[in-house]
N, C-alpha and C. Protein backbone atom coordinates (compact mmCIF):
# COMPACT_ATOMS: atom_id res chain seq x y z
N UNK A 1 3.49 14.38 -45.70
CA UNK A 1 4.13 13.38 -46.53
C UNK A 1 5.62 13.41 -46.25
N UNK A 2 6.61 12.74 -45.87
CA UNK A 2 7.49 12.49 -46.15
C UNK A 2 7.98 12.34 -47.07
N UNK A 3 9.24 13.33 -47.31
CA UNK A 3 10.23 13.81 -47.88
C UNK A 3 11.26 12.96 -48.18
N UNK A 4 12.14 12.70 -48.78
CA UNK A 4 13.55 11.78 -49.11
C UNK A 4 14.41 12.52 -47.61
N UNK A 5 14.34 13.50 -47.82
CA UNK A 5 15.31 14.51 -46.91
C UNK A 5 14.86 13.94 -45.19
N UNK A 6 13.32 13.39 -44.86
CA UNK A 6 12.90 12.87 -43.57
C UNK A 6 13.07 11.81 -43.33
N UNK A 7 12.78 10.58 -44.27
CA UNK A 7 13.57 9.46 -44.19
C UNK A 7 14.99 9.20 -43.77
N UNK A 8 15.99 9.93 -44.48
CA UNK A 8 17.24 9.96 -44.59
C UNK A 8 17.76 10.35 -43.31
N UNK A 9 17.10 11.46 -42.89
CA UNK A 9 17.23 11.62 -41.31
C UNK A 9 16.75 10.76 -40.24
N UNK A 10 15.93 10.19 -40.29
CA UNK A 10 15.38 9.14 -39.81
C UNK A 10 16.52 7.67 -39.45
N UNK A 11 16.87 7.75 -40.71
CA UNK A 11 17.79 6.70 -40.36
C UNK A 11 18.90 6.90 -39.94
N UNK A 12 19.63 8.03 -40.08
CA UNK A 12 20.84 8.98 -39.37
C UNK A 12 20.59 8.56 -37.75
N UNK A 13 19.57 9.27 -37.59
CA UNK A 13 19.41 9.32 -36.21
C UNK A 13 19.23 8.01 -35.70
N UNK A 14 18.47 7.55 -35.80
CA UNK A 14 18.29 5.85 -35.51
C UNK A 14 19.78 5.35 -35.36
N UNK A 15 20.85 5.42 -36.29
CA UNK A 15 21.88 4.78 -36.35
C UNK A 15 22.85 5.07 -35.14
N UNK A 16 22.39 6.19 -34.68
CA UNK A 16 23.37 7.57 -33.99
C UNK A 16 22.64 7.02 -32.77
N UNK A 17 21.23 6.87 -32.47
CA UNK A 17 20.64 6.85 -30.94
C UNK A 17 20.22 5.60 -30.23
N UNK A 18 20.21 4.25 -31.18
CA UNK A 18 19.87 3.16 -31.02
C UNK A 18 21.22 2.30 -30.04
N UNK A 19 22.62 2.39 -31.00
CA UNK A 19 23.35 2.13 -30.14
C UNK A 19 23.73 2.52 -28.82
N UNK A 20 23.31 3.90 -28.43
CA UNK A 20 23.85 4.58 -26.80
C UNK A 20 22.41 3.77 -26.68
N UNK A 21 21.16 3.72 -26.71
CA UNK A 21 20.32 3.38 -26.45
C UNK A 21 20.35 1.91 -25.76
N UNK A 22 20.72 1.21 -26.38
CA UNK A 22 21.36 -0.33 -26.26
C UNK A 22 22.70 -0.74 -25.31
N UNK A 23 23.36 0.40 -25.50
CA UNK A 23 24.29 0.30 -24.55
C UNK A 23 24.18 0.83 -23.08
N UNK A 24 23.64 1.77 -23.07
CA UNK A 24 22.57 2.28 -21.82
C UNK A 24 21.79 1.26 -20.95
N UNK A 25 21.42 0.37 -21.94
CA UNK A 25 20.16 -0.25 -21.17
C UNK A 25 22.03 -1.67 -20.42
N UNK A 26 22.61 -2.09 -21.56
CA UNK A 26 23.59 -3.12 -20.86
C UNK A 26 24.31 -2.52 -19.47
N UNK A 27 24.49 -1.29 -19.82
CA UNK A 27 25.22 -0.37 -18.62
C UNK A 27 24.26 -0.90 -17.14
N UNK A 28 23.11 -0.08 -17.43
CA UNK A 28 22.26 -0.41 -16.03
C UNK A 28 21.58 -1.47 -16.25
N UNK A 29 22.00 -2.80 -16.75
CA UNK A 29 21.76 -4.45 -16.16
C UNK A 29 22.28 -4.35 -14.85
N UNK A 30 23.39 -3.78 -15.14
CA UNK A 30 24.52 -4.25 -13.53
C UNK A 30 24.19 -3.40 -12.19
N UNK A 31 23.35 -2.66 -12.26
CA UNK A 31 22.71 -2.35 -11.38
C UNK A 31 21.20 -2.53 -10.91
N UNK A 32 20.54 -3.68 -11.35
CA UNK A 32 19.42 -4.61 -11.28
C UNK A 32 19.64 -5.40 -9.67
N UNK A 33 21.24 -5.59 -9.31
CA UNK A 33 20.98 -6.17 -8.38
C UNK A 33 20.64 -5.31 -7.37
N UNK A 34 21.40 -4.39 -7.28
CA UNK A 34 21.22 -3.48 -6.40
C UNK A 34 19.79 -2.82 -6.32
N UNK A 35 18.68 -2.83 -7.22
CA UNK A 35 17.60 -2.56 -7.36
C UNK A 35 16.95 -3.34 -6.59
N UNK A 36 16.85 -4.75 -6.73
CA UNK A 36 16.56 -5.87 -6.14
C UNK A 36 16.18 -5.71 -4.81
N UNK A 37 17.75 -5.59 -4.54
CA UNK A 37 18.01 -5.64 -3.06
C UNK A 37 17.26 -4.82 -2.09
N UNK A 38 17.53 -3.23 -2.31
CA UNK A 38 16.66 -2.09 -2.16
C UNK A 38 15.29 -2.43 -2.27
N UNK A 39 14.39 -2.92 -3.24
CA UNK A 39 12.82 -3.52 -3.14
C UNK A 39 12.61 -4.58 -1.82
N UNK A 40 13.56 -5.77 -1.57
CA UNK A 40 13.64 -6.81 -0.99
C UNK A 40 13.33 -6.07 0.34
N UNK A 41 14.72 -5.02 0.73
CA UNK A 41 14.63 -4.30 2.17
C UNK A 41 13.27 -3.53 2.09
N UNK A 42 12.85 -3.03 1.08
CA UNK A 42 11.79 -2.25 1.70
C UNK A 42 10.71 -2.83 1.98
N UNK A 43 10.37 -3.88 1.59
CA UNK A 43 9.63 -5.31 1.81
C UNK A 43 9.69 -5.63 3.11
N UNK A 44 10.80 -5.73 3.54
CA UNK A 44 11.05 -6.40 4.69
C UNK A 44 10.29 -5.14 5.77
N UNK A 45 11.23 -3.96 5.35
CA UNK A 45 10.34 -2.67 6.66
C UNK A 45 9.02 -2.85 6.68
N UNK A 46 8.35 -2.83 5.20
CA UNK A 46 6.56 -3.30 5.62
C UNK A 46 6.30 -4.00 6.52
N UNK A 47 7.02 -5.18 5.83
CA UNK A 47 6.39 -6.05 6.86
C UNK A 47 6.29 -6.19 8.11
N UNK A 48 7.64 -5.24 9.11
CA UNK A 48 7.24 -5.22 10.29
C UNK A 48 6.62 -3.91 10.82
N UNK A 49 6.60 -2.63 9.90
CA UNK A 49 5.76 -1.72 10.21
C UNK A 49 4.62 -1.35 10.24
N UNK A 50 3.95 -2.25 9.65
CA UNK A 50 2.07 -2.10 9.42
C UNK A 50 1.57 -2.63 10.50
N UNK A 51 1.06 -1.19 10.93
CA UNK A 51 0.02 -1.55 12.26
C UNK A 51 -1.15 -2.36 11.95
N UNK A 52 -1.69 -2.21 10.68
CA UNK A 52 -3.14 -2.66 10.34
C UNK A 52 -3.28 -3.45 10.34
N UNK A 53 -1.72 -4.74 10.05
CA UNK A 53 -2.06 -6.38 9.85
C UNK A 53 -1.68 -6.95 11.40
N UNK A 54 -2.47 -7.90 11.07
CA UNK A 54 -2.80 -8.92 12.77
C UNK A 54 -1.24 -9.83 12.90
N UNK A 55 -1.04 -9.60 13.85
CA UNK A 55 0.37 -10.09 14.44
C UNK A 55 0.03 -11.30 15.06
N UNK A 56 -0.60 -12.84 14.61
CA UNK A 56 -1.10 -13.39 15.06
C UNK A 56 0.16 -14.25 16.38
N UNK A 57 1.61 -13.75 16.00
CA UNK A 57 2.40 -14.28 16.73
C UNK A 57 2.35 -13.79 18.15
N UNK A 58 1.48 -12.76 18.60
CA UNK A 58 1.59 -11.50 19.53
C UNK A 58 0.21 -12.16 20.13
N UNK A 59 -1.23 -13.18 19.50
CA UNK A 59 -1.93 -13.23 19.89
C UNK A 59 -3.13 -13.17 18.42
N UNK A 60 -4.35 -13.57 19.35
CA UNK A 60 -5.64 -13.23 18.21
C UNK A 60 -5.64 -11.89 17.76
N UNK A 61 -6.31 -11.49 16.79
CA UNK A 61 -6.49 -9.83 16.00
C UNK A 61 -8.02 -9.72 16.24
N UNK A 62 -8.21 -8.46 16.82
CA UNK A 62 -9.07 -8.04 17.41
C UNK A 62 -10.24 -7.33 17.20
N UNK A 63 -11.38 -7.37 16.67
CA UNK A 63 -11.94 -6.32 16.30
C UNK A 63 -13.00 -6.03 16.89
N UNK A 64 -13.80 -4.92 17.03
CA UNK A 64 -14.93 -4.61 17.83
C UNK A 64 -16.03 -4.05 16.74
N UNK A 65 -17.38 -4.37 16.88
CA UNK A 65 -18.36 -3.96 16.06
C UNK A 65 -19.69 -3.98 16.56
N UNK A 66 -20.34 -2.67 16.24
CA UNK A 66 -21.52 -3.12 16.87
C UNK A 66 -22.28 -3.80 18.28
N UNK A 67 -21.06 -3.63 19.30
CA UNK A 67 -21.19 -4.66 20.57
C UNK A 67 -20.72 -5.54 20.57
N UNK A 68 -20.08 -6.17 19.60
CA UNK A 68 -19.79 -7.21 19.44
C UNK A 68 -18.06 -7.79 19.12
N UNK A 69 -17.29 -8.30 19.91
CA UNK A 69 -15.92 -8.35 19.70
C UNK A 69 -15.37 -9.64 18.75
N UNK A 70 -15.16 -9.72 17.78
CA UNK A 70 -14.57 -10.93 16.83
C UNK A 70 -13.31 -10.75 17.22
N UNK A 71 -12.62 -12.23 17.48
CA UNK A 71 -10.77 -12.21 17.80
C UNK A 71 -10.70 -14.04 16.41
N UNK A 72 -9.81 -13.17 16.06
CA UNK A 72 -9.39 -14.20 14.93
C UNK A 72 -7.78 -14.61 14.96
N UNK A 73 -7.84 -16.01 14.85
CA UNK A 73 -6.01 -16.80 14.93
C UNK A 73 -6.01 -17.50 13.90
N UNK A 74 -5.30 -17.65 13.63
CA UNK A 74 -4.24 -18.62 12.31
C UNK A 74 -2.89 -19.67 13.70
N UNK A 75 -3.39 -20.51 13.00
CA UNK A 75 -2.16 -21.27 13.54
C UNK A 75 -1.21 -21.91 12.36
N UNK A 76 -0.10 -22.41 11.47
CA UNK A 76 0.93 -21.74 12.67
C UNK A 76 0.85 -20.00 12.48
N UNK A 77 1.40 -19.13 12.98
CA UNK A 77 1.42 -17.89 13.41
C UNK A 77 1.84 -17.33 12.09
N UNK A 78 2.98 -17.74 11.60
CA UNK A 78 3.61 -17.14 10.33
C UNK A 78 2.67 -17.67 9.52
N UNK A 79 1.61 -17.78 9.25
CA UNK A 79 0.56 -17.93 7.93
C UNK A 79 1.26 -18.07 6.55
N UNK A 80 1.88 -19.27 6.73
CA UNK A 80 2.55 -20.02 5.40
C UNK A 80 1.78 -20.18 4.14
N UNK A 81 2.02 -19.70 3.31
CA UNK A 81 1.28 -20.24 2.03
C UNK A 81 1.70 -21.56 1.46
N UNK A 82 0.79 -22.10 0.83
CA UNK A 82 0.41 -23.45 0.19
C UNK A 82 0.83 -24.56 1.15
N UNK A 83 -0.13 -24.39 2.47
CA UNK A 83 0.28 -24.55 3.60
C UNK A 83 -0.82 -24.92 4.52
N UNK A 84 -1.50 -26.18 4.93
CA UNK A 84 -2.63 -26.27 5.86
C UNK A 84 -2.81 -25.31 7.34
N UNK A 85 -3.56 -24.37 7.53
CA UNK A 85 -3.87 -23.68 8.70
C UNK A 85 -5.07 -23.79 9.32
N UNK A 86 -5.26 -23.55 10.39
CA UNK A 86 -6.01 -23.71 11.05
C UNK A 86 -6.81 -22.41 11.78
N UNK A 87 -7.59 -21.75 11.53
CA UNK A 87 -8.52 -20.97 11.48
C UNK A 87 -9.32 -20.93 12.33
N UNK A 88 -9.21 -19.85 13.39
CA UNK A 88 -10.12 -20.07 14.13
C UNK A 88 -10.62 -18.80 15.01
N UNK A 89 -12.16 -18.18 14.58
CA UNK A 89 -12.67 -17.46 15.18
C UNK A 89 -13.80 -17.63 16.53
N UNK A 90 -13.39 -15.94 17.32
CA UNK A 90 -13.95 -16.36 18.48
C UNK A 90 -15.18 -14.82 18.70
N UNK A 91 -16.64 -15.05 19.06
CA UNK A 91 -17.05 -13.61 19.05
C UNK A 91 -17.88 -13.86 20.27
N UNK A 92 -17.89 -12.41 21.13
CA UNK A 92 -18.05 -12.03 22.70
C UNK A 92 -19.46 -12.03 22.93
N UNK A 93 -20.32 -12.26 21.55
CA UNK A 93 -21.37 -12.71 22.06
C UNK A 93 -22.18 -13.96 20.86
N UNK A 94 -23.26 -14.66 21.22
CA UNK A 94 -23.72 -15.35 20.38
C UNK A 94 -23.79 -14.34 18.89
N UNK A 95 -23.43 -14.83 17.75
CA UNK A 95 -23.90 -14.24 16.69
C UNK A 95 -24.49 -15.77 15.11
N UNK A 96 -24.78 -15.08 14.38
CA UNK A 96 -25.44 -16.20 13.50
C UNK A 96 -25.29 -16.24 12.42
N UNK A 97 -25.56 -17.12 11.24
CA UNK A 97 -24.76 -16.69 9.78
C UNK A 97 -23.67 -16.44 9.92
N UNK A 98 -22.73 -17.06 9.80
CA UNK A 98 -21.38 -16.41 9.99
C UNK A 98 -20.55 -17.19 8.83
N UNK A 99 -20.36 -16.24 8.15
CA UNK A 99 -19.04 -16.60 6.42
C UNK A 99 -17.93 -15.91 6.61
N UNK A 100 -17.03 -16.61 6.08
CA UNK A 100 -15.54 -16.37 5.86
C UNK A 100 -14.94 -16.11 4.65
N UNK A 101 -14.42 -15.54 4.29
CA UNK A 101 -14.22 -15.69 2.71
C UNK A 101 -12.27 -15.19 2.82
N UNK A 102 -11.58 -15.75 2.01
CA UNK A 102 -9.89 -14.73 1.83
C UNK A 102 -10.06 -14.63 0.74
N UNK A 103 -9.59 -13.32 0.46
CA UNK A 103 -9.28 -12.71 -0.84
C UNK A 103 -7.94 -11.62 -0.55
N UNK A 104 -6.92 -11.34 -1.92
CA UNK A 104 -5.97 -10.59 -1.73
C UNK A 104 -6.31 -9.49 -1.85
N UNK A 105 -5.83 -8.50 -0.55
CA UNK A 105 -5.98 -7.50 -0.64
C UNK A 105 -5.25 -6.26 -1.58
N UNK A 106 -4.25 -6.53 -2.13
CA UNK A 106 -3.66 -5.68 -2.86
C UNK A 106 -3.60 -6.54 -4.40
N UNK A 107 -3.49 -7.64 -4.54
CA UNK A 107 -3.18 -8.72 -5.42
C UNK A 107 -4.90 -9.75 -5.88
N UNK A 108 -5.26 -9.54 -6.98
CA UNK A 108 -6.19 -10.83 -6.74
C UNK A 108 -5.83 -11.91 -7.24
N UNK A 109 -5.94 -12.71 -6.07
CA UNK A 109 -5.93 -14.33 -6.06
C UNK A 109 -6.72 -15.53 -5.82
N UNK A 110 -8.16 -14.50 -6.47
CA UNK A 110 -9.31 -15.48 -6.03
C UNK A 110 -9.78 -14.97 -5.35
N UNK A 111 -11.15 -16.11 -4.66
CA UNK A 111 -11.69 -15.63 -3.49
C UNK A 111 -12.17 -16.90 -3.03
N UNK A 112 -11.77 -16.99 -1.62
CA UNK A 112 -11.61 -18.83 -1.20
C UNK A 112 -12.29 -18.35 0.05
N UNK A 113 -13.86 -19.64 -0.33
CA UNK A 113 -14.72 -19.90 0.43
C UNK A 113 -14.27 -20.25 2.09
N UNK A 114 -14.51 -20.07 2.97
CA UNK A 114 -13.75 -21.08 4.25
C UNK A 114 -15.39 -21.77 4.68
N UNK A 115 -15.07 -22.99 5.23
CA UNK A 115 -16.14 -24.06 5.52
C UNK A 115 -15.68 -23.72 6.92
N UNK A 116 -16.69 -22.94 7.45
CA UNK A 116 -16.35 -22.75 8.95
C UNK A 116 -17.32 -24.13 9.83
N UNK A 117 -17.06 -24.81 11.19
CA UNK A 117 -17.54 -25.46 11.82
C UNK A 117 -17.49 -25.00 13.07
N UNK A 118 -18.91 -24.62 13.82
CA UNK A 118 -19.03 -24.19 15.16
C UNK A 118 -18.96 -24.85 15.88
N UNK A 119 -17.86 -24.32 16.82
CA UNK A 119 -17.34 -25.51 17.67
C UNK A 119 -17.94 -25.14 19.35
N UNK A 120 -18.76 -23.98 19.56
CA UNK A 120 -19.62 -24.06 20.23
C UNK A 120 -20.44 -22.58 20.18
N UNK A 121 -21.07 -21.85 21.26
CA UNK A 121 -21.93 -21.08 21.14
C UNK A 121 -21.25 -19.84 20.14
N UNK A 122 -20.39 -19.66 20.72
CA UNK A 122 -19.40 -18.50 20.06
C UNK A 122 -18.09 -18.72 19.33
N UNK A 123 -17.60 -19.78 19.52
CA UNK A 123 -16.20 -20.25 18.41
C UNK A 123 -16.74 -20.97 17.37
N UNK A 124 -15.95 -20.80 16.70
CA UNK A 124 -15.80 -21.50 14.95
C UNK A 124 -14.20 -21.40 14.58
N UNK A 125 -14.15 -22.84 13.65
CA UNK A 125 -12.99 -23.47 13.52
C UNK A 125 -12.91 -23.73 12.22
N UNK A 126 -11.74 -23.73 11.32
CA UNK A 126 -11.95 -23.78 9.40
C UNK A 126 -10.12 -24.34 9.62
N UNK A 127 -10.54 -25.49 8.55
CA UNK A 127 -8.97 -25.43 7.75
C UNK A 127 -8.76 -24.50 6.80
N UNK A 128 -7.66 -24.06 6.00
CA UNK A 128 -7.76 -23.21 5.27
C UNK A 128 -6.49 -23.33 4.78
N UNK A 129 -6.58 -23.21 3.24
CA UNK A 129 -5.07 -23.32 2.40
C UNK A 129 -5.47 -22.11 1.38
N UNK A 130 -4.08 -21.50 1.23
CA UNK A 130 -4.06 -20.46 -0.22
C UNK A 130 -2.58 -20.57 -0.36
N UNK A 131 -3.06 -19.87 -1.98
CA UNK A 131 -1.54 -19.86 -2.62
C UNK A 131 -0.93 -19.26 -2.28
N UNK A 132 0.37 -18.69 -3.02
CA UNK A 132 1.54 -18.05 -2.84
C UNK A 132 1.94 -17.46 -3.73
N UNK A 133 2.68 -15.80 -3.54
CA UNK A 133 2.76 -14.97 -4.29
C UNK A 133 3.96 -14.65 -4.93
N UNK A 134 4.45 -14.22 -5.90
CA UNK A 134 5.90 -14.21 -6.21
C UNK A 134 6.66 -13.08 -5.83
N UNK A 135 5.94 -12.20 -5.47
CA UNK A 135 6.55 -11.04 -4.91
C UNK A 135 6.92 -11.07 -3.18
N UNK A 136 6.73 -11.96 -2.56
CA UNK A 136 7.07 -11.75 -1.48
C UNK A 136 6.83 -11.33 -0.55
N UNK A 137 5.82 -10.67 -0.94
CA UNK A 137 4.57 -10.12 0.42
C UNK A 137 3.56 -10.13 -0.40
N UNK A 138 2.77 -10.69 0.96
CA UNK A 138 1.24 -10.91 0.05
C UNK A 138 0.25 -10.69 1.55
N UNK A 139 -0.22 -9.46 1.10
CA UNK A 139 -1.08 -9.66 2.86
C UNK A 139 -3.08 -10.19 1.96
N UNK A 140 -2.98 -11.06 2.80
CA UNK A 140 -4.19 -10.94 2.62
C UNK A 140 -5.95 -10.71 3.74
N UNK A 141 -6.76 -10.74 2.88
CA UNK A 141 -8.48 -10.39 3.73
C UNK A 141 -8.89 -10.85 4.45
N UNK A 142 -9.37 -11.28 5.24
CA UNK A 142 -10.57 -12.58 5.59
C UNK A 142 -11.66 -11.63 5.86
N UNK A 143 -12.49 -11.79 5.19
CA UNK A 143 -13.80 -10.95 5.75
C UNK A 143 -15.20 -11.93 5.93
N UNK A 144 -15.04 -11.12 7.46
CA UNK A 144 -16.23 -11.89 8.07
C UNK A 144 -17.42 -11.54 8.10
N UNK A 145 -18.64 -12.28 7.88
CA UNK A 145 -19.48 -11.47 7.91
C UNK A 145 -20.58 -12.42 8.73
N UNK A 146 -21.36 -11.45 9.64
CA UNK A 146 -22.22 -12.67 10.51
C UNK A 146 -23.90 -12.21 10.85
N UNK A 147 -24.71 -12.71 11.28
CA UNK A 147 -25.60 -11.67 11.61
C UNK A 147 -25.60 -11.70 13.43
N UNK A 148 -26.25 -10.57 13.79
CA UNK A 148 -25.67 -9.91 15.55
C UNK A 148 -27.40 -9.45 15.33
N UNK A 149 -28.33 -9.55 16.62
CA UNK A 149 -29.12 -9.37 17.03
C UNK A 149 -30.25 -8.61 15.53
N UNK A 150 -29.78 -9.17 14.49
CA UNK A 150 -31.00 -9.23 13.23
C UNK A 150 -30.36 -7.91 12.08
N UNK A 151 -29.49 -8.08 12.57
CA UNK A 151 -28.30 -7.15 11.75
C UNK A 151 -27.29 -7.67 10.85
N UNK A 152 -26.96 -7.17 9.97
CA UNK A 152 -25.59 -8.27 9.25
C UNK A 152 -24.66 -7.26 9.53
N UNK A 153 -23.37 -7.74 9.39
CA UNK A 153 -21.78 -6.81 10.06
C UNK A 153 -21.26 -7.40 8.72
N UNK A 154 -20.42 -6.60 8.68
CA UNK A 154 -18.98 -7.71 7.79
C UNK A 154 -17.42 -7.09 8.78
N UNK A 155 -17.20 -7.70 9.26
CA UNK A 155 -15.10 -7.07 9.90
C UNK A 155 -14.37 -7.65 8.50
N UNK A 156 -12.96 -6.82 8.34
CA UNK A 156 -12.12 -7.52 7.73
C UNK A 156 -11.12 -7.45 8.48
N UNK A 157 -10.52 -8.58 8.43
CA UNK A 157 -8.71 -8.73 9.41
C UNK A 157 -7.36 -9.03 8.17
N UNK A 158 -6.95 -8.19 8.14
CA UNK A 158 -5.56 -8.10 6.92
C UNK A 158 -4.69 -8.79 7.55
N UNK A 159 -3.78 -9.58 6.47
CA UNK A 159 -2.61 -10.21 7.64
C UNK A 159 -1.83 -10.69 6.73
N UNK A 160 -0.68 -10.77 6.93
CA UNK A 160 0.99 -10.74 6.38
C UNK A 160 0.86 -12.66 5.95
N UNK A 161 0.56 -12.91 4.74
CA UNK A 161 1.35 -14.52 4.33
C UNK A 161 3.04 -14.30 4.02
N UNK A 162 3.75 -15.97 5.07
CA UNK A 162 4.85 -15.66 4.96
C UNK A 162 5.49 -15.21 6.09
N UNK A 163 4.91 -14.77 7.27
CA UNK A 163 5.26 -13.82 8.47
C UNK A 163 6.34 -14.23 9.71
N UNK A 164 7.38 -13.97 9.09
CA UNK A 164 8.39 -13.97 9.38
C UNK A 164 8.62 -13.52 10.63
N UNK A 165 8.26 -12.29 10.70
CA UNK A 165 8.78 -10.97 11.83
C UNK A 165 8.04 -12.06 13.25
């Protein structure tokens, strides 16, 4: 139960710790930018240090499975968000069933069907639009999944929206 004597302190202190408290927090506003900035750059190093995402500017992204080689492009190269692209996978041998799906890999932003069209034994071709993230890097999925001599696979290819580098 509280005491007259705990109250009374209560509000002592409050009176005594609220203001440095308040003034503390105005102090380091002014160093928000500099926070900023520091997040922004380290953003930027990701983005050109991750081996894992497909550099579609360097070429198709490559994957091997099962015997079977999937090479996947985005055109334009920098994979612009809210942005028409053009999609287009290629695999080293006939395969069948073949779905596309993007979803964010660190972020969810859905999960967007792609209407792939085979454009002959082994290529397939998709338009493809997604949103855009407020943070500034947004890598996202495409996971493919197809069937190969009565087998199902799934590859996923990660890749930088926004891609600057």
């Amino acid at each position: 139960m509280l005491t007259r004597c705990h109250i009374r302190s209560f509000f002592v202190l409050n009176r005594f710790f609220l203001p440095i408290f308040y003034a503390s927090l105005l102090l380091s506003a002014g160093g928000c930018d500099r926070v900023q900035e520091a997040t922004e750059n380290a953003i930027a190093d990701t983005k050109i240090s991750d081996p894992s995402l497909c550099q579609f500017a360097t070429g198709s992204c490559r994957k091997n499975l099962d015997g079977v080689e999937l090479q996947l492009a985005l055109s334009p190269v920098d994979a612009p968000s809210e942005r028409p692209l053009q999609l287009s996978l290629t695999a080293s041998e006939p395969i069948t069933s073949v779905q596309v799906r993007l979803e964010g890999r660190d972020m969810f932003m859905g999960i967007i069907p792609v209407k792939l069209k085979q454009v002959s034994g082994t290529q397939y071709s998709a338009d493809v639009i997604y949103g855009s993230c407020s943070s500034g890097y947004m890598v996202w999925s495409a996971f493919i999944s197809f069937d190969y001599r009565g087998k199902m696979h799934t590859l996923v290819f990660d890749f930088l929206a926004d891609n600057d580098a």
